[in-house]
PDB file of N, CA and C in Angstrom:
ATOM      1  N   UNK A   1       0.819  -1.185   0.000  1.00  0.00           N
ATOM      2  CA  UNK A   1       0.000   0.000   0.000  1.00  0.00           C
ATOM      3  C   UNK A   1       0.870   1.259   0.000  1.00  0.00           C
ATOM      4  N   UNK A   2       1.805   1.586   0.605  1.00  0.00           N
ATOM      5  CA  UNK A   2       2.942   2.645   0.895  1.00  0.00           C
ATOM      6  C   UNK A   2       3.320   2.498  -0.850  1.00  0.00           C
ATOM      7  N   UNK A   3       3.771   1.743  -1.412  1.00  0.00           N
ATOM      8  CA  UNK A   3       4.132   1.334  -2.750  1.00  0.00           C
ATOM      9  C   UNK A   3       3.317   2.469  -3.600  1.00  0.00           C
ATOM     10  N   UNK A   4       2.097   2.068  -3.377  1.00  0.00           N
ATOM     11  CA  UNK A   4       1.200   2.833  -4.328  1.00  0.00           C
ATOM     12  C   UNK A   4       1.059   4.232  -3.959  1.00  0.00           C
ATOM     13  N   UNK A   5       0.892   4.602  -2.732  1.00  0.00           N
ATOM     14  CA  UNK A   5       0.930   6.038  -2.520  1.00  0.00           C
ATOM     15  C   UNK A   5       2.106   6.372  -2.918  1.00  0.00           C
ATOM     16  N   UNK A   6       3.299   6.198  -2.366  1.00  0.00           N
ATOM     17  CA  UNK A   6       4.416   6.664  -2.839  1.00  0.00           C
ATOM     18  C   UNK A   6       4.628   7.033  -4.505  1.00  0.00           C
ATOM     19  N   UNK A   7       4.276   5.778  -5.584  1.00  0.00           N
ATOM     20  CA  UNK A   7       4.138   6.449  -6.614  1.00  0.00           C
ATOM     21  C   UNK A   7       2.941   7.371  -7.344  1.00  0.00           C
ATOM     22  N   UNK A   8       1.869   7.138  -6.470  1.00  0.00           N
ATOM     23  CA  UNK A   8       1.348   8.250  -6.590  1.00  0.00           C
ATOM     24  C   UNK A   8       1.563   9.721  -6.526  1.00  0.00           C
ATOM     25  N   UNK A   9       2.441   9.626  -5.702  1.00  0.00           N
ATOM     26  CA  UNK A   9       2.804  11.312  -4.974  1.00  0.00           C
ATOM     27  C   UNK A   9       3.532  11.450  -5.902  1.00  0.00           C
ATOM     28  N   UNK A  10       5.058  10.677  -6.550  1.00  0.00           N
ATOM     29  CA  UNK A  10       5.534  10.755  -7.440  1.00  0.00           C
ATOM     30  C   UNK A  10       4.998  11.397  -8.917  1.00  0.00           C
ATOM     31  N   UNK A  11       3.883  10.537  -9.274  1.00  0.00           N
ATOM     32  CA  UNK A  11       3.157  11.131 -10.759  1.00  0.00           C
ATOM     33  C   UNK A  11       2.636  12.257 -10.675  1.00  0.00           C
ATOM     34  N   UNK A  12       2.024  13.117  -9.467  1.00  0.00           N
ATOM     35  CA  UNK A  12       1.341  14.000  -9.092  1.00  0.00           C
ATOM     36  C   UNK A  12       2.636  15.294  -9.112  1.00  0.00           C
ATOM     37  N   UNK A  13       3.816  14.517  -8.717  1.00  0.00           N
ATOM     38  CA  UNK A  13       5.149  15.780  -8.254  1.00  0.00           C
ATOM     39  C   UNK A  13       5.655  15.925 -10.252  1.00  0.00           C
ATOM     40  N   UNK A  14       5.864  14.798 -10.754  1.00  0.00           N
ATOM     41  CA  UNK A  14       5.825  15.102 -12.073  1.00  0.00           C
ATOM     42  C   UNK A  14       5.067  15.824 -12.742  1.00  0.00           C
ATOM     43  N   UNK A  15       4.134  15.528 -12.792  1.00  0.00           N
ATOM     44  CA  UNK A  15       2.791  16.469 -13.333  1.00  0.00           C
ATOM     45  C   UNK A  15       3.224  17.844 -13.217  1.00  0.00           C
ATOM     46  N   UNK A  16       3.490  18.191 -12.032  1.00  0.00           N
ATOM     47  CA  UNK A  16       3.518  19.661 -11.310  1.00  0.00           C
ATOM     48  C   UNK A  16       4.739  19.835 -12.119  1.00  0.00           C
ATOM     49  N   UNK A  17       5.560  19.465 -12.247  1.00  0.00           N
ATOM     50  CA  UNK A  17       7.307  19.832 -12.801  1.00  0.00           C
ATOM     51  C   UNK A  17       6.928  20.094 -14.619  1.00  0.00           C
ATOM     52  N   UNK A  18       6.210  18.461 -15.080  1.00  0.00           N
ATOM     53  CA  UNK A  18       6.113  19.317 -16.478  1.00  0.00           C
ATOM     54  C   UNK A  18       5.007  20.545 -16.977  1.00  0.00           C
ATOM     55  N   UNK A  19       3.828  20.900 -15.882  1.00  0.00           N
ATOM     56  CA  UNK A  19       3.849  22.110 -15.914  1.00  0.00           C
ATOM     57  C   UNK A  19       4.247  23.292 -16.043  1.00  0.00           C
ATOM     58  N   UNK A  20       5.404  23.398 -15.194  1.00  0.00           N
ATOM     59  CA  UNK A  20       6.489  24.166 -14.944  1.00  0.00           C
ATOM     60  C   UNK A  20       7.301  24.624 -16.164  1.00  0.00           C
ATOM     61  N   UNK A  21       7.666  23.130 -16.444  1.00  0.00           N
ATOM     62  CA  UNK A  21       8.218  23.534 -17.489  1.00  0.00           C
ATOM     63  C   UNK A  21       7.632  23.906 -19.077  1.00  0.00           C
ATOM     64  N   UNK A  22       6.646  23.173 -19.078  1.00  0.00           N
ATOM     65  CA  UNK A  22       5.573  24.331 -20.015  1.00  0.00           C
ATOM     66  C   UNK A  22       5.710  25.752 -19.788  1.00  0.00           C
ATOM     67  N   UNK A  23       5.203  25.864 -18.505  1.00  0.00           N
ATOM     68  CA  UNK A  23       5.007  27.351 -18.588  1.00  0.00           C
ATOM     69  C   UNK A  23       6.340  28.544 -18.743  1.00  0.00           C
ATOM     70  N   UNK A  24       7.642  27.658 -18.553  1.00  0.00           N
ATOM     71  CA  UNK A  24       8.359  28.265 -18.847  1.00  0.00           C
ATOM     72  C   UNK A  24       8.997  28.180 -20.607  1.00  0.00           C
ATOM     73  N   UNK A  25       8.404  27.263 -20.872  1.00  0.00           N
ATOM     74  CA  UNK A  25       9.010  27.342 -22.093  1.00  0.00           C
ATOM     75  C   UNK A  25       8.412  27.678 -23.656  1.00  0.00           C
ATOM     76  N   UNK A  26       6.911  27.186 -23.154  1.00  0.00           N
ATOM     77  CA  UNK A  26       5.965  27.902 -23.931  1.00  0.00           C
ATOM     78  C   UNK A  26       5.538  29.191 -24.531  1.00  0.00           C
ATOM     79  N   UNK A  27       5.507  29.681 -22.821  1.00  0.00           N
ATOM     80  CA  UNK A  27       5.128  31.415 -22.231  1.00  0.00           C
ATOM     81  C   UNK A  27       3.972  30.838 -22.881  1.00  0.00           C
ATOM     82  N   UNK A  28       2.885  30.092 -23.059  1.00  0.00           N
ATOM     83  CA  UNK A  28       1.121  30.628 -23.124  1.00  0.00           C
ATOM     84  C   UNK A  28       0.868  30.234 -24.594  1.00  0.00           C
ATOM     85  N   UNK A  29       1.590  29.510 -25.153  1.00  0.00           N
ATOM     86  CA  UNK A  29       1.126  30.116 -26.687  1.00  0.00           C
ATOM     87  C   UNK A  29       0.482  28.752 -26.848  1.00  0.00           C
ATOM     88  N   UNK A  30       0.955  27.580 -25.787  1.00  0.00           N
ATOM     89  CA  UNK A  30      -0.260  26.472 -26.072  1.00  0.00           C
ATOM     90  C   UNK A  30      -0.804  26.126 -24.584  1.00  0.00           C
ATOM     91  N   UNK A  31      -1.926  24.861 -25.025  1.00  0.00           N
ATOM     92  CA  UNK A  31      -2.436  24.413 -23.700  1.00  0.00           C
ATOM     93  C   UNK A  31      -1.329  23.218 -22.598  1.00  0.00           C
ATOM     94  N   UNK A  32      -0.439  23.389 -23.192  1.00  0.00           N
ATOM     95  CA  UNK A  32       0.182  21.676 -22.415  1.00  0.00           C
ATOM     96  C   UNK A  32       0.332  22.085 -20.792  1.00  0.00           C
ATOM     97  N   UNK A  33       0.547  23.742 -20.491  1.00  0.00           N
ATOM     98  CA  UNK A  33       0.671  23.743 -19.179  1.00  0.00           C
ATOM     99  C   UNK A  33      -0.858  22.954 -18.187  1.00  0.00           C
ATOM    100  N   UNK A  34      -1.780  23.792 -19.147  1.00  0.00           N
ATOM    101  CA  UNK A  34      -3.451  23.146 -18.369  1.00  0.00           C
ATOM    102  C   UNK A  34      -3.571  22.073 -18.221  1.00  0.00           C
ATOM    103  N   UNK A  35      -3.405  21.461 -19.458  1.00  0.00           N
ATOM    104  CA  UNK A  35      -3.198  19.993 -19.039  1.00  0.00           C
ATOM    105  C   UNK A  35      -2.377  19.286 -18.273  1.00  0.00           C
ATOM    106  N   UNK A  36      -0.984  19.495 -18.280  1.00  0.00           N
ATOM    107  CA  UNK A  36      -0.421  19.187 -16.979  1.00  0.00           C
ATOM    108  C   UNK A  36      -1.201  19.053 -15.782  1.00  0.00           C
ATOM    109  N   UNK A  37      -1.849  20.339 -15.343  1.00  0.00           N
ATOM    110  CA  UNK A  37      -1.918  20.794 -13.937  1.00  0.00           C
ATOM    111  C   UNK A  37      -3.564  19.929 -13.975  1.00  0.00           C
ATOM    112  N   UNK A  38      -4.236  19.974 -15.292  1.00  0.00           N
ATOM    113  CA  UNK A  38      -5.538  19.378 -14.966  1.00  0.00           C
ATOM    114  C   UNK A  38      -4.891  17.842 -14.904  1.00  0.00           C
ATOM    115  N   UNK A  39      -4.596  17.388 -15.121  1.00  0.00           N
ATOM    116  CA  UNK A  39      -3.429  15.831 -14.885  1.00  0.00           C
ATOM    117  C   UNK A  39      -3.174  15.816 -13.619  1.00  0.00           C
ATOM    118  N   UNK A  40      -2.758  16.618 -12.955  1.00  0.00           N
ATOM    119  CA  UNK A  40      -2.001  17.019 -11.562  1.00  0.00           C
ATOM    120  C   UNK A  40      -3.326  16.627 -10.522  1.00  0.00           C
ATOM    121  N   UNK A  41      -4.690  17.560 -10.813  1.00  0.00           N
ATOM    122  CA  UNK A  41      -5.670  17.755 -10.139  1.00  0.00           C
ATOM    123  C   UNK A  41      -6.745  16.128  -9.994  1.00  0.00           C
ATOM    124  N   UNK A  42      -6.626  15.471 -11.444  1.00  0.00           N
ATOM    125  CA  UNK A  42      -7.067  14.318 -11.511  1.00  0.00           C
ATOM    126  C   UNK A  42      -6.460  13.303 -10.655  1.00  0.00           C
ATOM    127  N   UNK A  43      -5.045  13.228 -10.735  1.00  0.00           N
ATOM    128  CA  UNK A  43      -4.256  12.342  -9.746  1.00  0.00           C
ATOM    129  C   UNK A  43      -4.370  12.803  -8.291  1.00  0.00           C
ATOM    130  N   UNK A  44      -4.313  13.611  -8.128  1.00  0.00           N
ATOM    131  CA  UNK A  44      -5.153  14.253  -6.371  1.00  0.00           C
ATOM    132  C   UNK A  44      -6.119  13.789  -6.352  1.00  0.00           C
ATOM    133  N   UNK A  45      -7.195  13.803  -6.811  1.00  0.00           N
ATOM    134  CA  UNK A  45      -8.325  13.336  -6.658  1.00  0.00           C
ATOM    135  C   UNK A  45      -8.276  11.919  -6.534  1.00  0.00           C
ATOM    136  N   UNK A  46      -8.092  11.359  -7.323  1.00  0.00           N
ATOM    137  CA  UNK A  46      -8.019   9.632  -7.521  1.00  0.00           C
ATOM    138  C   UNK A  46      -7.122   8.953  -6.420  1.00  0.00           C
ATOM    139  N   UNK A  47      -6.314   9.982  -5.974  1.00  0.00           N
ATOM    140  CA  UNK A  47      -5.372   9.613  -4.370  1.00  0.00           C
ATOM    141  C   UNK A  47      -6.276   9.537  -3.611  1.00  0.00           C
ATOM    142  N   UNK A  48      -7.117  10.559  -3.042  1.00  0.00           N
ATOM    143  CA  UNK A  48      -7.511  10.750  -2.308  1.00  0.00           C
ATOM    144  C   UNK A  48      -9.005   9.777  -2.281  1.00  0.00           C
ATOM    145  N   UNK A  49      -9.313   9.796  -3.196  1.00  0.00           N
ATOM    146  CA  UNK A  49     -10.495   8.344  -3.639  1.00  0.00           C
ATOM    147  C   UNK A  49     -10.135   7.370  -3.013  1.00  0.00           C
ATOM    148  N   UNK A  50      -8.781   6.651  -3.329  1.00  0.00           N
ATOM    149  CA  UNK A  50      -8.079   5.456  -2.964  1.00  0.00           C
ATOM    150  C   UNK A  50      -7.871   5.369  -1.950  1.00  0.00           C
ATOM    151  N   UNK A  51      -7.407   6.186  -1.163  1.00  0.00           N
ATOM    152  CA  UNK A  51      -7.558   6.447   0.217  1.00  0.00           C
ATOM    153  C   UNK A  51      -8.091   6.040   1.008  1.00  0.00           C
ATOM    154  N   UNK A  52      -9.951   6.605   0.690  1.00  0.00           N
ATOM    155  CA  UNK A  52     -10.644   6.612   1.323  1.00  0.00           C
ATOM    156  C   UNK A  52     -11.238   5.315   1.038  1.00  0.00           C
ATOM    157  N   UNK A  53     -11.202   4.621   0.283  1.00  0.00           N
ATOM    158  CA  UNK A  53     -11.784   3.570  -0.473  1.00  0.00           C
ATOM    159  C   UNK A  53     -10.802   2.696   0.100  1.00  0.00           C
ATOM    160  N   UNK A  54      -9.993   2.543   0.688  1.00  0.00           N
ATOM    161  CA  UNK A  54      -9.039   1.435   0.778  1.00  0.00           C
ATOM    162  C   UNK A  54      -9.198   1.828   2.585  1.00  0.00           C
ATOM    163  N   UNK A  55      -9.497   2.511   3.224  1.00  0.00           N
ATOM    164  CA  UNK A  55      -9.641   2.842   4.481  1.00  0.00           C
ATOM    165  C   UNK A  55     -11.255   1.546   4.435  1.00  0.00           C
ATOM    166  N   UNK A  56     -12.513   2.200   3.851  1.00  0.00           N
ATOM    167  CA  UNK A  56     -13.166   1.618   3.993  1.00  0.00           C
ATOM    168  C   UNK A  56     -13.117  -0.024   3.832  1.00  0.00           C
ATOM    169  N   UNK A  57     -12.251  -0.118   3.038  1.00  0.00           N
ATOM    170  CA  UNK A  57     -12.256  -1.924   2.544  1.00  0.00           C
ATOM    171  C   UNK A  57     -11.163  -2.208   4.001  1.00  0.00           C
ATOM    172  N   UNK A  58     -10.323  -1.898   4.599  1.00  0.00           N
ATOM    173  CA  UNK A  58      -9.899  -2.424   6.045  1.00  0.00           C
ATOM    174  C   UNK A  58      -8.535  -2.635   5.643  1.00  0.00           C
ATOM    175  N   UNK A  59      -8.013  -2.217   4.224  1.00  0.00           N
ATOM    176  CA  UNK A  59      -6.811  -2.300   3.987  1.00  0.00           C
ATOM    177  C   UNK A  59      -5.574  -1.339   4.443  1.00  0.00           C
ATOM    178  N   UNK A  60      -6.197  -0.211   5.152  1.00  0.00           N
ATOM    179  CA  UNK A  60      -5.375   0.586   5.837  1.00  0.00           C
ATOM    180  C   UNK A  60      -6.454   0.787   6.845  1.00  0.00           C
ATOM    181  N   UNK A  61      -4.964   1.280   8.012  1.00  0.00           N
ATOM    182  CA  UNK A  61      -6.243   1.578   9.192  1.00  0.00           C
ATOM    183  C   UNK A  61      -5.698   2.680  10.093  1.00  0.00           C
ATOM    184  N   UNK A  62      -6.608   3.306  10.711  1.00  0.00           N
ATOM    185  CA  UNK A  62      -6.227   4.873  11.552  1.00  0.00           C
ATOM    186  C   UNK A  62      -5.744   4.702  12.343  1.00  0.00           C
ATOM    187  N   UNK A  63      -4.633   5.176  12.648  1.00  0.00           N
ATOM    188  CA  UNK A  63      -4.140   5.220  13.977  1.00  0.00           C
ATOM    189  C   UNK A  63      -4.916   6.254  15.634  1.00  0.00           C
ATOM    190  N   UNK A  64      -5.123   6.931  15.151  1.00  0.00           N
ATOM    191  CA  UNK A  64      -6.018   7.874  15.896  1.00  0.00           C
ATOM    192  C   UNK A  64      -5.204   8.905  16.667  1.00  0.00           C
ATOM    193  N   UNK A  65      -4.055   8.490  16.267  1.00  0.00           N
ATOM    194  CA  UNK A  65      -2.751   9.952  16.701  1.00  0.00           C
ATOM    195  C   UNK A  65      -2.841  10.745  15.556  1.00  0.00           C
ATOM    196  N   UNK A  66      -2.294  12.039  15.905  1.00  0.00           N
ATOM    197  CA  UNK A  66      -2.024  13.225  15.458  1.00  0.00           C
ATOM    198  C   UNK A  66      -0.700  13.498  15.354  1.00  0.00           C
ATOM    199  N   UNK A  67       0.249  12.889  16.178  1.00  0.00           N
ATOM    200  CA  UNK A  67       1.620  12.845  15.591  1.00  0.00           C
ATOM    201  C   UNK A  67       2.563  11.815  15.076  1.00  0.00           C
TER     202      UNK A  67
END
């Protein structure tokens, strides 16, 4: 499970980088930055789905600490 989040966070930190570099290299004149970042926003989401969806199925479980 750590496996999968971990490369999750990974595709999500990519996303964000080739944004970046769209926007620097483009300056605006196409869409690839939006898409990046709408790429970026989809993989957040679908983390956070999995998450919660894998909490409910008993495959991860809360600790109930805060630190």
């Amino acid at each position: 499970m750590r496996i999968l989040i971990a490369i999750a966070f990974l595709l999500i930190l990519a996303s964000l980088g080739s944004a970046l570099f769209f926007m620097m290299r483009d300056r605006g004149t196409t869409k690839r930055m939006a898409y990046s970042l709408t790429l970026r926003v989809g993989f957040s989401v679908a983390l956070f789905l999995f998450i919660l969806f894998a909490n409910w199925m008993g495959w991860i479980h809360s600790t109930g600490t805060l630190y």
